[in-house]
Protein backbone atom coordinates (compact mmCIF):
# COMPACT_ATOMS: atom_id res chain seq x y z
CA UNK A 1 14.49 -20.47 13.87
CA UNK A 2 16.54 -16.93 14.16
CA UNK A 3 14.86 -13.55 15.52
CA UNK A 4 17.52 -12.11 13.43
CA UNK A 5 16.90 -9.23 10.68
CA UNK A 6 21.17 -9.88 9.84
CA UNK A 7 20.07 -13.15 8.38
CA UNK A 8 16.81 -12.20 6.58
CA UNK A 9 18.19 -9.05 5.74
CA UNK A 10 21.19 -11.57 3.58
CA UNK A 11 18.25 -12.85 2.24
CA UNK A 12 16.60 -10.64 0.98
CA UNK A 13 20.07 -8.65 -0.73
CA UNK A 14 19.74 -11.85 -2.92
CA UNK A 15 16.64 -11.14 -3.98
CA UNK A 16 16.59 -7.44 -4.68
CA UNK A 17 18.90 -8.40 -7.80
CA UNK A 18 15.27 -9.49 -9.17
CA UNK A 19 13.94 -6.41 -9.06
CA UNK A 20 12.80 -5.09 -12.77
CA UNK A 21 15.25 -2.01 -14.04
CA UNK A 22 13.54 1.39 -14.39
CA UNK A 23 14.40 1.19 -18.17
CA UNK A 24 11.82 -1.66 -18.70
CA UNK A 25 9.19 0.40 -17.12
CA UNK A 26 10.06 3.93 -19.85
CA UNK A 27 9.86 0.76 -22.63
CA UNK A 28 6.56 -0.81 -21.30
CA UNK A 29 4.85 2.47 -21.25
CA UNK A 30 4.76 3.09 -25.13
CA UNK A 31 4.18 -0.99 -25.89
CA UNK A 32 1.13 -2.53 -27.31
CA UNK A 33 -0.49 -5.50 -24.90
CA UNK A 34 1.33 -8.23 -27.32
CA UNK A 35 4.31 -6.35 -26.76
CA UNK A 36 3.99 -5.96 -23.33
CA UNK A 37 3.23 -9.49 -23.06
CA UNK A 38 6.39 -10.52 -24.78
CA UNK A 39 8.74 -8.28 -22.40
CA UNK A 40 7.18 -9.50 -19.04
CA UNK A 41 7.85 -12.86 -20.41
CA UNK A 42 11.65 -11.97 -20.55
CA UNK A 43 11.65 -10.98 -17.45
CA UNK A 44 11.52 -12.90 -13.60
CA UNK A 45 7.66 -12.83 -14.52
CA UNK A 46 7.70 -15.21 -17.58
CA UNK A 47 8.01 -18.39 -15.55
CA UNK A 48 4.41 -17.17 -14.03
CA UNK A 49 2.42 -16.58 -16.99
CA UNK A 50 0.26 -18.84 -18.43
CA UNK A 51 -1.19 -17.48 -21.16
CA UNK A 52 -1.40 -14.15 -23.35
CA UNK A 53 -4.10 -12.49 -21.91
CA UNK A 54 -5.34 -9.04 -19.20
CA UNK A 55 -5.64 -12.30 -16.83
CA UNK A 56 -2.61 -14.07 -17.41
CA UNK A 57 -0.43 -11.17 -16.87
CA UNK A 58 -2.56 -10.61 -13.15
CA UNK A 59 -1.77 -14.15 -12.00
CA UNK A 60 1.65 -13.70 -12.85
CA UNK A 61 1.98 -10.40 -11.18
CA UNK A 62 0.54 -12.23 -8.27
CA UNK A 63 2.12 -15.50 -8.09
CA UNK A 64 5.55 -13.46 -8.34
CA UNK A 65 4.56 -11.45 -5.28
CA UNK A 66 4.08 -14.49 -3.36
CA UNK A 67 7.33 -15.60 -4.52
CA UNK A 68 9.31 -13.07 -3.88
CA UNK A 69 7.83 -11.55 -0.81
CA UNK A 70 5.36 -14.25 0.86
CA UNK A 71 7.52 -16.47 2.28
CA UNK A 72 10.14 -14.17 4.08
CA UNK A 73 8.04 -13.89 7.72
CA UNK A 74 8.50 -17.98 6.93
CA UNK A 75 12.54 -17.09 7.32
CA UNK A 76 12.82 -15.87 10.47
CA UNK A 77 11.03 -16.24 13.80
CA UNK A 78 10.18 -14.16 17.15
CA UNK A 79 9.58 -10.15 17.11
CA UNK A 80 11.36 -10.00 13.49
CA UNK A 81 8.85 -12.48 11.83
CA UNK A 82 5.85 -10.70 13.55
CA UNK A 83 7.26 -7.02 11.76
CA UNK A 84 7.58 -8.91 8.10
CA UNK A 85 4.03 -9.94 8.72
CA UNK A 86 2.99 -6.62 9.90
CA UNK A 87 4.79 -5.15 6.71
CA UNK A 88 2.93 -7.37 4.59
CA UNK A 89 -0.49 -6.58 5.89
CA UNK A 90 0.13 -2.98 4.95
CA UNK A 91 -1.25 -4.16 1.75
CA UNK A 92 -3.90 -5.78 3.35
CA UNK A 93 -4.99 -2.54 4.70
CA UNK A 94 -4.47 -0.92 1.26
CA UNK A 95 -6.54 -3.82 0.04
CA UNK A 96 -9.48 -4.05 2.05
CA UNK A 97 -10.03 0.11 1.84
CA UNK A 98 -9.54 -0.15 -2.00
CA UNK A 99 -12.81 -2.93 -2.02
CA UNK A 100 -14.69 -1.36 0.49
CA UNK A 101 -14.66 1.66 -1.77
CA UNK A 102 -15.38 0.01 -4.55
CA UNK A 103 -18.54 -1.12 -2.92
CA UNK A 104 -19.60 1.84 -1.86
CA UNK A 105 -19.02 3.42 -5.19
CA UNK A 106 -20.28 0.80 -7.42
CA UNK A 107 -16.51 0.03 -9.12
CA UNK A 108 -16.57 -3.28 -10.91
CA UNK A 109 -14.22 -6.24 -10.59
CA UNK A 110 -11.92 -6.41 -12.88
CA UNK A 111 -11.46 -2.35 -12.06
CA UNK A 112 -10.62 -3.23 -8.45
CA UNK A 113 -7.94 -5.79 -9.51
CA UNK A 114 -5.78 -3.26 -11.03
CA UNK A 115 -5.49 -0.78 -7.65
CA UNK A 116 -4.91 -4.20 -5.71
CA UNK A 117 -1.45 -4.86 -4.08
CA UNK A 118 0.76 -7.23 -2.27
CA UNK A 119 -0.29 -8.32 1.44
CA UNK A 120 -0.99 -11.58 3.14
CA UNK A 121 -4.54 -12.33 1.86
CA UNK A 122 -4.75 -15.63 -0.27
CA UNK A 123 -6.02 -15.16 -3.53
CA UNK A 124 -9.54 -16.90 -2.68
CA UNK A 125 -10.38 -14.77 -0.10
CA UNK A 126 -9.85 -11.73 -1.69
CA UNK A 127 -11.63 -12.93 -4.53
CA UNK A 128 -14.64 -13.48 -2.00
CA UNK A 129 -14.27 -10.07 -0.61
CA UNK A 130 -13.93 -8.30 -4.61
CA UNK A 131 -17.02 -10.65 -5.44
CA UNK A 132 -18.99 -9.67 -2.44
CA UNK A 133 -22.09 -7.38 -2.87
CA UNK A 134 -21.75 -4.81 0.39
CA UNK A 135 -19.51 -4.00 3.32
CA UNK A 136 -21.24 -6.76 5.04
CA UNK A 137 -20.33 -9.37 2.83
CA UNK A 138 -16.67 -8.13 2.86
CA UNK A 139 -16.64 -9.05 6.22
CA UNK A 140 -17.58 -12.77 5.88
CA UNK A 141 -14.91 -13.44 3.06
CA UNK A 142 -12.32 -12.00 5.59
CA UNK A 143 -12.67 -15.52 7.01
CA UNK A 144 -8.82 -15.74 8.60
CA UNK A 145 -8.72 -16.16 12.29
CA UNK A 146 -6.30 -14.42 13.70
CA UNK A 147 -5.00 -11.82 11.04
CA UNK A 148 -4.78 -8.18 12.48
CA UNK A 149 -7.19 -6.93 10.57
CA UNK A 150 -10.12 -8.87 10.52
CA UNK A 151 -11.49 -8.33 14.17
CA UNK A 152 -11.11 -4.03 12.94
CA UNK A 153 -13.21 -4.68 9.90
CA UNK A 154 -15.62 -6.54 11.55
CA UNK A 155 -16.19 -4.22 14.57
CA UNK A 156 -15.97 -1.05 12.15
CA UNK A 157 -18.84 -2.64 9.45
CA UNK A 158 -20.47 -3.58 12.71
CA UNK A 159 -20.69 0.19 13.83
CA UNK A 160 -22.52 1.51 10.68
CA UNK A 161 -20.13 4.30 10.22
CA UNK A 162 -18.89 6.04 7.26
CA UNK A 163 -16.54 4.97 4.63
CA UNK A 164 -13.79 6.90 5.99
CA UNK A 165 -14.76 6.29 9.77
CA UNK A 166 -14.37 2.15 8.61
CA UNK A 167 -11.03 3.20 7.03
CA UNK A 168 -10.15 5.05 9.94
CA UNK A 169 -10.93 2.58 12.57
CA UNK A 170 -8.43 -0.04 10.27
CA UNK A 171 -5.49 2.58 10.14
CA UNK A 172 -6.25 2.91 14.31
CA UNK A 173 -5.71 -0.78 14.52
CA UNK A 174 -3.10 -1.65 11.56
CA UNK A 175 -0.61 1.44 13.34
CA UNK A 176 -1.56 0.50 16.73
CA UNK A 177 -0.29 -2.94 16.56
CA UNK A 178 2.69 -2.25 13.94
CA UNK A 179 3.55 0.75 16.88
CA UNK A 180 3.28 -1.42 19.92
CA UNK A 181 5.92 -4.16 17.85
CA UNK A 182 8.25 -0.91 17.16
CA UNK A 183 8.42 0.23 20.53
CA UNK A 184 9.94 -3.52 21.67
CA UNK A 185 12.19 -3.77 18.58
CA UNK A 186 13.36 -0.07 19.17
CA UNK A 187 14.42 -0.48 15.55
CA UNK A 188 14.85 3.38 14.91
CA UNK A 189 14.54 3.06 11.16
CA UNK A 190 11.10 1.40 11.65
CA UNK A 191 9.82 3.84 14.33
CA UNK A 192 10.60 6.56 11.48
CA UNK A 193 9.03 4.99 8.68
CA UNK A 194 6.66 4.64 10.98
CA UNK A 195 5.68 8.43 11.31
CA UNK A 196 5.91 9.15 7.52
CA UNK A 197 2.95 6.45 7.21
CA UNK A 198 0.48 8.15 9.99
CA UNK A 199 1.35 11.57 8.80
CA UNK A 200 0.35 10.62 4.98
CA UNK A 201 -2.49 8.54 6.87
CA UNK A 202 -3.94 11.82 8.89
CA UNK A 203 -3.60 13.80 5.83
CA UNK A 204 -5.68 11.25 3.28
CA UNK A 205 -8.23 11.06 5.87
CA UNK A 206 -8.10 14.95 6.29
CA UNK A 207 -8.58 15.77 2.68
CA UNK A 208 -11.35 13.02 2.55
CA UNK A 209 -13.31 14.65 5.49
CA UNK A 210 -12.82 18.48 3.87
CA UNK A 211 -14.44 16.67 0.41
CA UNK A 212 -17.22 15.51 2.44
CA UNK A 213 -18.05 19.05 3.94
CA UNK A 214 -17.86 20.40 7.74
CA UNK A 215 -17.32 17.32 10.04
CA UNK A 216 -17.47 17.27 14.37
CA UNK A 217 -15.03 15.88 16.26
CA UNK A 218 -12.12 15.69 13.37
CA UNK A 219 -10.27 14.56 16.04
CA UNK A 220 -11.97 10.99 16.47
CA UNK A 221 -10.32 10.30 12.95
CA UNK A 222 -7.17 11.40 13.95
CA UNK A 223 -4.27 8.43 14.19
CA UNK A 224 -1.43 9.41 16.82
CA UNK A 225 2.24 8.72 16.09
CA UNK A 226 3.30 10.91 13.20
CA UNK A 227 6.05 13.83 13.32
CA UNK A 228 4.67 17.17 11.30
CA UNK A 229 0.88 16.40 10.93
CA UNK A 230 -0.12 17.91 14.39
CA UNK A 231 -3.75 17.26 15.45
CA UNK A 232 -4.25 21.27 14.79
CA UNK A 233 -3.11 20.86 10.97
CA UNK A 234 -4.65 17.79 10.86
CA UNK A 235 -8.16 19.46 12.09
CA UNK A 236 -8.02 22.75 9.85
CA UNK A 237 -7.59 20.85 6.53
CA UNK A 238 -10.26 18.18 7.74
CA UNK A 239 -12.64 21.32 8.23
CA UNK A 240 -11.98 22.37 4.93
CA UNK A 241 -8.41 24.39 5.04
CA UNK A 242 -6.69 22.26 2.53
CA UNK A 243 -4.22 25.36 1.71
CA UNK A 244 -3.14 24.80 5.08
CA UNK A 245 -0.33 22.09 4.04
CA UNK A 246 1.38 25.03 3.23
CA UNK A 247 3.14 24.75 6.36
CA UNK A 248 4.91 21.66 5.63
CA UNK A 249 7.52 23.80 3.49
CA UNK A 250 10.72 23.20 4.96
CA UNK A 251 9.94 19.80 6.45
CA UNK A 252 10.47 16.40 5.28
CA UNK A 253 7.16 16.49 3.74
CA UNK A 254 7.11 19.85 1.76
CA UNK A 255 6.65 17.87 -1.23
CA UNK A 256 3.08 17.35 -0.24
CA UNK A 257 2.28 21.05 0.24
CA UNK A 258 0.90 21.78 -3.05
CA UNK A 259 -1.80 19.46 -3.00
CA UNK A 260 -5.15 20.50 -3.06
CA UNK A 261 -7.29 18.05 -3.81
CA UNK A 262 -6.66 13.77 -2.74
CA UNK A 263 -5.50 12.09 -5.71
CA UNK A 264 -2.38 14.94 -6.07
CA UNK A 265 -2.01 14.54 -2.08
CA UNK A 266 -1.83 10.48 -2.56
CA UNK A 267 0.32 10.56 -5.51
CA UNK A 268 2.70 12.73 -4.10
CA UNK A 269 2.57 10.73 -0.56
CA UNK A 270 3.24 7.55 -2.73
CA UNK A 271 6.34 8.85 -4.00
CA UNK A 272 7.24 10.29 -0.81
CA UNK A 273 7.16 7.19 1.11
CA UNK A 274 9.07 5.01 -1.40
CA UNK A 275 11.97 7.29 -1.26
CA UNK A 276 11.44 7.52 2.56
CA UNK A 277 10.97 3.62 2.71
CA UNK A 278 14.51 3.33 -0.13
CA UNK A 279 16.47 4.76 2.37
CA UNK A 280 16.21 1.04 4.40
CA UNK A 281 18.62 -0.07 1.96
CA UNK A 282 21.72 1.29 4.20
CA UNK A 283 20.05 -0.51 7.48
CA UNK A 284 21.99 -4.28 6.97
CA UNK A 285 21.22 -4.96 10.42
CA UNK A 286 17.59 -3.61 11.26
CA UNK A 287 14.22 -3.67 9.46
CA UNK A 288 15.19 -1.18 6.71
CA UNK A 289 16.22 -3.29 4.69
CA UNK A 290 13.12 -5.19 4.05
CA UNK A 291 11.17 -2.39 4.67
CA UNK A 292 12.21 -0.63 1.28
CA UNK A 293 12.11 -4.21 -0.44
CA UNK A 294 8.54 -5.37 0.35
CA UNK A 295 7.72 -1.97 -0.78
CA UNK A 296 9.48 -1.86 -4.14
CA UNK A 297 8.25 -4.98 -4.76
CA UNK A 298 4.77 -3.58 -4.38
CA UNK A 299 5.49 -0.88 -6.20
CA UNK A 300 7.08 -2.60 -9.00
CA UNK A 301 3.81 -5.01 -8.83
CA UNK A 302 1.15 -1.91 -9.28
CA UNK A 303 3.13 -0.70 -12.64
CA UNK A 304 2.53 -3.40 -14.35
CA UNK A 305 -0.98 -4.22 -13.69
CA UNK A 306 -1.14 -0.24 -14.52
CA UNK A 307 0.83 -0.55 -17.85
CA UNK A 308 -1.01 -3.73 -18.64
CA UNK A 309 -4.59 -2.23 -18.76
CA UNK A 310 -2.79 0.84 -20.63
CA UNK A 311 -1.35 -1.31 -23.66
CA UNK A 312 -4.86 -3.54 -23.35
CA UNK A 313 -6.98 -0.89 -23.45
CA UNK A 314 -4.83 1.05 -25.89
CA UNK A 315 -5.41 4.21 -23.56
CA UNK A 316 -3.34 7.35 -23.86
CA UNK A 317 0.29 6.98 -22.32
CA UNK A 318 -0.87 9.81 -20.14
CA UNK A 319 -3.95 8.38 -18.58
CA UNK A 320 -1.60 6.38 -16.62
CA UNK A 321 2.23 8.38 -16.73
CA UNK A 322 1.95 10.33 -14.02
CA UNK A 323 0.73 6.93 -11.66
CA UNK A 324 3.63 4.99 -12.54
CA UNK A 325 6.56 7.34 -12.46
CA UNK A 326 7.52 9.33 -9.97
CA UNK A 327 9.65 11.90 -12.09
């Protein structure tokens, strides 16, 4: 089998014609949930769903993301499988931080499904983990030998930290390994995208320690590797400084420096990092170019289980607007 990103990278141009157009998403926002129904069914997602309802149009979402995106590590072999797999588990990491909120904050089931994206996880274990009643219990439907993450979540539940020291200690070991795998592939496009993900990293967890009031040691929560969130910056907005992003005018991340509070911060960093991650598209021969697809397909995954709840619900087009566009 090749250790080639040339011949996944062929691959995956094939599939990128799959991708939904922008204009379905403007349409889809102002639809009701038959609607909405009707126009994923016209799409690459109509061969997936199996029925009209909020359910239906999840399983479809899902089985599509499999499709599309689950069998590429299956492609190729060597160091170039092990980064698709990596790139995948990104979600996994999303994932397992979105459910371990949502135990600590009481958020119910069918809530959890809709901030859910891609990743490696089959769909019974994260049921088990989404089903589970405590932190604990997440850990024993993580039942998958050998996945990066799973040793992390056990040894971090195992500590009795905080929330955001458990989230922590999985960024520590998702960008640890994904860093190490970088350094031998000296893929230069990776090892960039690489930064923009532990700078937006450092400064979630920074805004999440200045909401929790005064915290020692900021620097324990710290993840190294990132270009213009120096430990210093990092500390001072952890300790409560959030005007202190300020200072990213003028760099690559400037768009972030208005934030003051985490969900502006996160939805600016979202759109940040799918621009950053679009620019793989020119990088035929490295990991670019599956970088920026795995994460449009993501992307394009979170809209519509977004839009669907909006037409279901009937909510307001701007309880949701601002989350699925970013301009």
């Amino acid at each position: 089998m090749t250790d080639d990103f040339g011949y996944l990278n062929a691959r995956v141009r094939v599939r990128r014609s799959s991708l939904l157009p922008e204009g379905f998403f403007r349409e889809a926002l102002n639809l009701n949930f038959a609607d909405f129904v009707g126009a994923l069914g016209e799409t690459p997602y109509g061969g997936h769903l199996s029925g009209d309802d909020l359910g239906a149009v999840d399983r479809a979402v899902s089985a599509r993301l499999h499709e599309v995106v689950g069998g590429l590590p299956g492609l190729v072999g060597g160091e170039t499988r092990e980064a698709v797999v990596l790139l995948l588990s990104r979600a996994d990491l999303t994932n397992i931080k979105t459910i371990l909120r949502a135990k600590a904050t009481g958020l119910q089931a069918e809530e959890i499904r809709t901030h859910l994206v891609g990743g490696t996880l089959p769909e019974a274990v994260l049921q088990a983990m989404i089903e589970a009643p405590d932190a604990a219990g997440v850990v024993q439907g993580l039942v998958l030998p050998g996945h990066p993450l799973a040793a992390a979540l056990r040894e971090a539940v195992a500590a009795g930290g905080t929330l955001t020291a458990m989230e922590v200690a999985l960024d520590r070991a998702y960008f640890e390994n994904l860093y190490n795998l970088v350094k031998r592939l000296d893929d230069a496009f990776l090892h960039d995208y690489l930064a923009y993900e532990i700078d937006g990293v450092n400064l979630s967890t920074a805004f999440k320690l200045a909401q929790q009031g005064r915290v020692e040691e900021t620097d324990v929560y710290f993840v190294p590797g990132g270009h213009y969130v120096s430990q210093e910056l990092f500390a001072r907005v952890a300790d409560g400084g959030v005007e202190a992003v300020e200072e990213l005018v003028g760099t690559p991340l400037e768009s972030l420096a208005a934030a003051r509070d985490l969900g502006s911060l996160e939805r600016a960093l979202r759109c940040l990092l799918l621009e950053r991650a679009g620019r793989g598209v020119f990088n035929s021969e490295g990991a670019g170019l599956v970088t920026a697809f795995v994460r449009a397909v993501e992307w394009e995954a979170a809209r519509l289980r977004l839009l669907a709840r909006r037409a279901y619900y009937d909510l307001p087009v701007e309880a949701v607007e601002r989350e699925v566009f970013c301009s």
